[in-house]
C-alpha atoms as a PDB file:
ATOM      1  CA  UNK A   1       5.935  33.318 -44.398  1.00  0.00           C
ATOM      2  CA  UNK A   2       7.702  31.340 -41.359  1.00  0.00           C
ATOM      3  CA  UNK A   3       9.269  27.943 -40.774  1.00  0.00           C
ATOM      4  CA  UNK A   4       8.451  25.010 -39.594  1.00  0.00           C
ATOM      5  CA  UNK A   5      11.922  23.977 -39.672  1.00  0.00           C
ATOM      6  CA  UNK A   6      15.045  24.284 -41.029  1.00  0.00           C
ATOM      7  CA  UNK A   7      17.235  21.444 -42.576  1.00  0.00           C
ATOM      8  CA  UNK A   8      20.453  23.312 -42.716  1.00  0.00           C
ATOM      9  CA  UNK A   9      22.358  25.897 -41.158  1.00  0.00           C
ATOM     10  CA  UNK A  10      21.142  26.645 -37.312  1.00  0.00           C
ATOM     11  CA  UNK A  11      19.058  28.158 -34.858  1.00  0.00           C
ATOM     12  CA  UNK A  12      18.392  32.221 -36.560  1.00  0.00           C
ATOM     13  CA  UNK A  13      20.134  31.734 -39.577  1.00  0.00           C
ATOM     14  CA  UNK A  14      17.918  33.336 -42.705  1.00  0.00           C
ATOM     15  CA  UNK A  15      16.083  31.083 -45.231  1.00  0.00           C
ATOM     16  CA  UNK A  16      15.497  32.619 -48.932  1.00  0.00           C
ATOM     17  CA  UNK A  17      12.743  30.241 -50.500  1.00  0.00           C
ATOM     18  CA  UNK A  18      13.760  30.494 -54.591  1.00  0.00           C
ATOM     19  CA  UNK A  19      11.054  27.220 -54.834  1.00  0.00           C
ATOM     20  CA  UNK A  20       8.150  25.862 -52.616  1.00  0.00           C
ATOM     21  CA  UNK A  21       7.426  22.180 -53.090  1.00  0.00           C
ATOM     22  CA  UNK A  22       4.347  21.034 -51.805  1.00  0.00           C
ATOM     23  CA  UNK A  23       5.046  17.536 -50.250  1.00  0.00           C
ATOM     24  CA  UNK A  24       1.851  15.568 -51.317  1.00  0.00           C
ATOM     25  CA  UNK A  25       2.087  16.708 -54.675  1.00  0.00           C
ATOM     26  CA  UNK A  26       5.722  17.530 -55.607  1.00  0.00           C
ATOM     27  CA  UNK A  27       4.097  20.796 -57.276  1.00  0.00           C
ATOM     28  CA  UNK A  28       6.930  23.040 -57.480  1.00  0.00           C
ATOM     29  CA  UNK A  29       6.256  26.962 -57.897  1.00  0.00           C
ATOM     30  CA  UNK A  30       9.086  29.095 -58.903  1.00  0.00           C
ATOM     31  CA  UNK A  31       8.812  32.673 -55.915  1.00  0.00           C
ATOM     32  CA  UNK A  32      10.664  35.983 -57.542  1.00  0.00           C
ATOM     33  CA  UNK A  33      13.262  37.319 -55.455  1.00  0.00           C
ATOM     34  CA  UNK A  34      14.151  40.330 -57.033  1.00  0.00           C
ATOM     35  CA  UNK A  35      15.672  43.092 -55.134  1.00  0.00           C
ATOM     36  CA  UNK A  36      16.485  40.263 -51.910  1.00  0.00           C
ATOM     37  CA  UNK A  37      20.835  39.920 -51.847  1.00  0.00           C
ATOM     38  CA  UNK A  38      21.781  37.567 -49.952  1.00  0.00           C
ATOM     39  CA  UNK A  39      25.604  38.645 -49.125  1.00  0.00           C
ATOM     40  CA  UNK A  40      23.805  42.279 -48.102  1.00  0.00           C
ATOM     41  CA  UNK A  41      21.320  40.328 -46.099  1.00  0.00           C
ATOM     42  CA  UNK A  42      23.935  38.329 -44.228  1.00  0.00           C
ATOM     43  CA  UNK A  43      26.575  41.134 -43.602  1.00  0.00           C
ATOM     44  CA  UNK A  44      23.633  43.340 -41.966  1.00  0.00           C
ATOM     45  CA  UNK A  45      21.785  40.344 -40.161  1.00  0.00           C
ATOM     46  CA  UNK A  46      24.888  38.923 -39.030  1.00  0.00           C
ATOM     47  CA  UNK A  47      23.605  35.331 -39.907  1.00  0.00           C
ATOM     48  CA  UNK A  48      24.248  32.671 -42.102  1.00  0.00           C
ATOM     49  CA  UNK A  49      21.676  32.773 -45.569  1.00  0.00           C
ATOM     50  CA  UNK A  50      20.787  29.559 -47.273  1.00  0.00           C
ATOM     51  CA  UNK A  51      19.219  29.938 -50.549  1.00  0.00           C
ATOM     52  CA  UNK A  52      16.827  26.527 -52.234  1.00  0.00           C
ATOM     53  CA  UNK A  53      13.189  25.227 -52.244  1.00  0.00           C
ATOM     54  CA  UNK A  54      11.413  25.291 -49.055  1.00  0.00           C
ATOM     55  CA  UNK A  55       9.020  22.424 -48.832  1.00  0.00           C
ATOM     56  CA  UNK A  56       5.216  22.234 -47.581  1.00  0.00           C
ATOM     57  CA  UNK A  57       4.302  19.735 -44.943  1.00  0.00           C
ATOM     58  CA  UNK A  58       1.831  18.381 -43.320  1.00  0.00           C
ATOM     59  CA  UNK A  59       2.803  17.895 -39.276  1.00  0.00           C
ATOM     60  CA  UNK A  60       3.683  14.170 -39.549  1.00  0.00           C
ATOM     61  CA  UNK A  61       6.604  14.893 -41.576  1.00  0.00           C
ATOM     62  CA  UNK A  62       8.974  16.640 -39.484  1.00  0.00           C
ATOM     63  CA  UNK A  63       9.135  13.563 -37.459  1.00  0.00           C
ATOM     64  CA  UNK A  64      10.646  11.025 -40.173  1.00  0.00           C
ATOM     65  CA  UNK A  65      14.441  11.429 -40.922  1.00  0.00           C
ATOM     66  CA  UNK A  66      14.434   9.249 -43.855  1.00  0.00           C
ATOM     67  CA  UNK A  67      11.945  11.399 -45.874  1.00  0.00           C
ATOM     68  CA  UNK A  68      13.266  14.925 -44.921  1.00  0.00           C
ATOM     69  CA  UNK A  69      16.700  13.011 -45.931  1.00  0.00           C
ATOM     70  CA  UNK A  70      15.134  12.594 -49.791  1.00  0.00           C
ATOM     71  CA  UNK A  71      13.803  16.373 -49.633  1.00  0.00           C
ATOM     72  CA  UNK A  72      17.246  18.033 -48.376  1.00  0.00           C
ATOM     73  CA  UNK A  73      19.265  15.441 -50.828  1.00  0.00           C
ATOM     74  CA  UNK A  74      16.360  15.003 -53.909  1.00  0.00           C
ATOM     75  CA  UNK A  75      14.970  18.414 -54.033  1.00  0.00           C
ATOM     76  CA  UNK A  76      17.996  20.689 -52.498  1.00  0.00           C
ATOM     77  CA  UNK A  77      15.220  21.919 -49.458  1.00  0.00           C
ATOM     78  CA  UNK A  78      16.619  23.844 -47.157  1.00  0.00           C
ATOM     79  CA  UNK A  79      13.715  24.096 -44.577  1.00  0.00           C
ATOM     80  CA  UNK A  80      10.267  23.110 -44.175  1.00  0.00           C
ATOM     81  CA  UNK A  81       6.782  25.714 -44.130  1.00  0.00           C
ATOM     82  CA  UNK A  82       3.058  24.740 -43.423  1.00  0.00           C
ATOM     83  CA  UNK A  83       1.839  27.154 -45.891  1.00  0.00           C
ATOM     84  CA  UNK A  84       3.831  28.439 -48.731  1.00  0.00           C
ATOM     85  CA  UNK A  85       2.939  26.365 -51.642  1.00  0.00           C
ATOM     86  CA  UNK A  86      -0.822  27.322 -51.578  1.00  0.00           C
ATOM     87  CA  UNK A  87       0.391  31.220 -51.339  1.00  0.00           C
ATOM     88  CA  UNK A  88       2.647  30.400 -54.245  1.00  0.00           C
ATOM     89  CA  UNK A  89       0.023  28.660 -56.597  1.00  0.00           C
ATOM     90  CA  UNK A  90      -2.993  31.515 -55.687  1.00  0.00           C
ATOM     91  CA  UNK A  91       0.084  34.355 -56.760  1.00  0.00           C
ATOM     92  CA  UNK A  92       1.193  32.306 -59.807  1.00  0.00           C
ATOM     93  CA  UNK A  93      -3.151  31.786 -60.994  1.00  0.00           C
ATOM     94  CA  UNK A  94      -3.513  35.995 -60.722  1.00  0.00           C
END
């Protein structure tokens, strides 16, 4: 899964999604990271890893502060996605 965009951290540094949110819905769907370390990842990668929800937008999003403000303070996001939360919800209905 990419990124549209990440709202911490900078340019290369790793995202680990533990939630996706789906913006229109606040849906949340828990993803299982077993097996993923994130102090391994970063020594080998070299970059910084943020762990938290990742949040599904629609394209007019990521161009108003105030309400990727409330979903990096409200919801703990750590970057955006286009696509994740419908991945998540077909996994979590098989």
């Amino acid at each position: 899964m990419g990124k549209a965009g990440g709202l911490c951290g900078n340019r290369g540094d790793l995202m680990i999604a533990n939630h996706v949110l789906m913006e229109r819905s606040d849906d949340v769907y828990q993803l299982n990271n077993h097996g993923i370390c994130p102090l391994q990842l970063a020594k080998d990668s070299g970059r910084d890893v943020f762990e938290g929800t990742v949040l599904t937008v629609y394209g007019t999003l990521l161009q108003n502060h105030p309400l990727l403000h409330y979903y990096r303070r409200f919801w703990n996001c750590i970057g955006l996605e286009m696509e994740g939360s419908f991945y998540a919800r077909e996994f979590h209905r098989a």
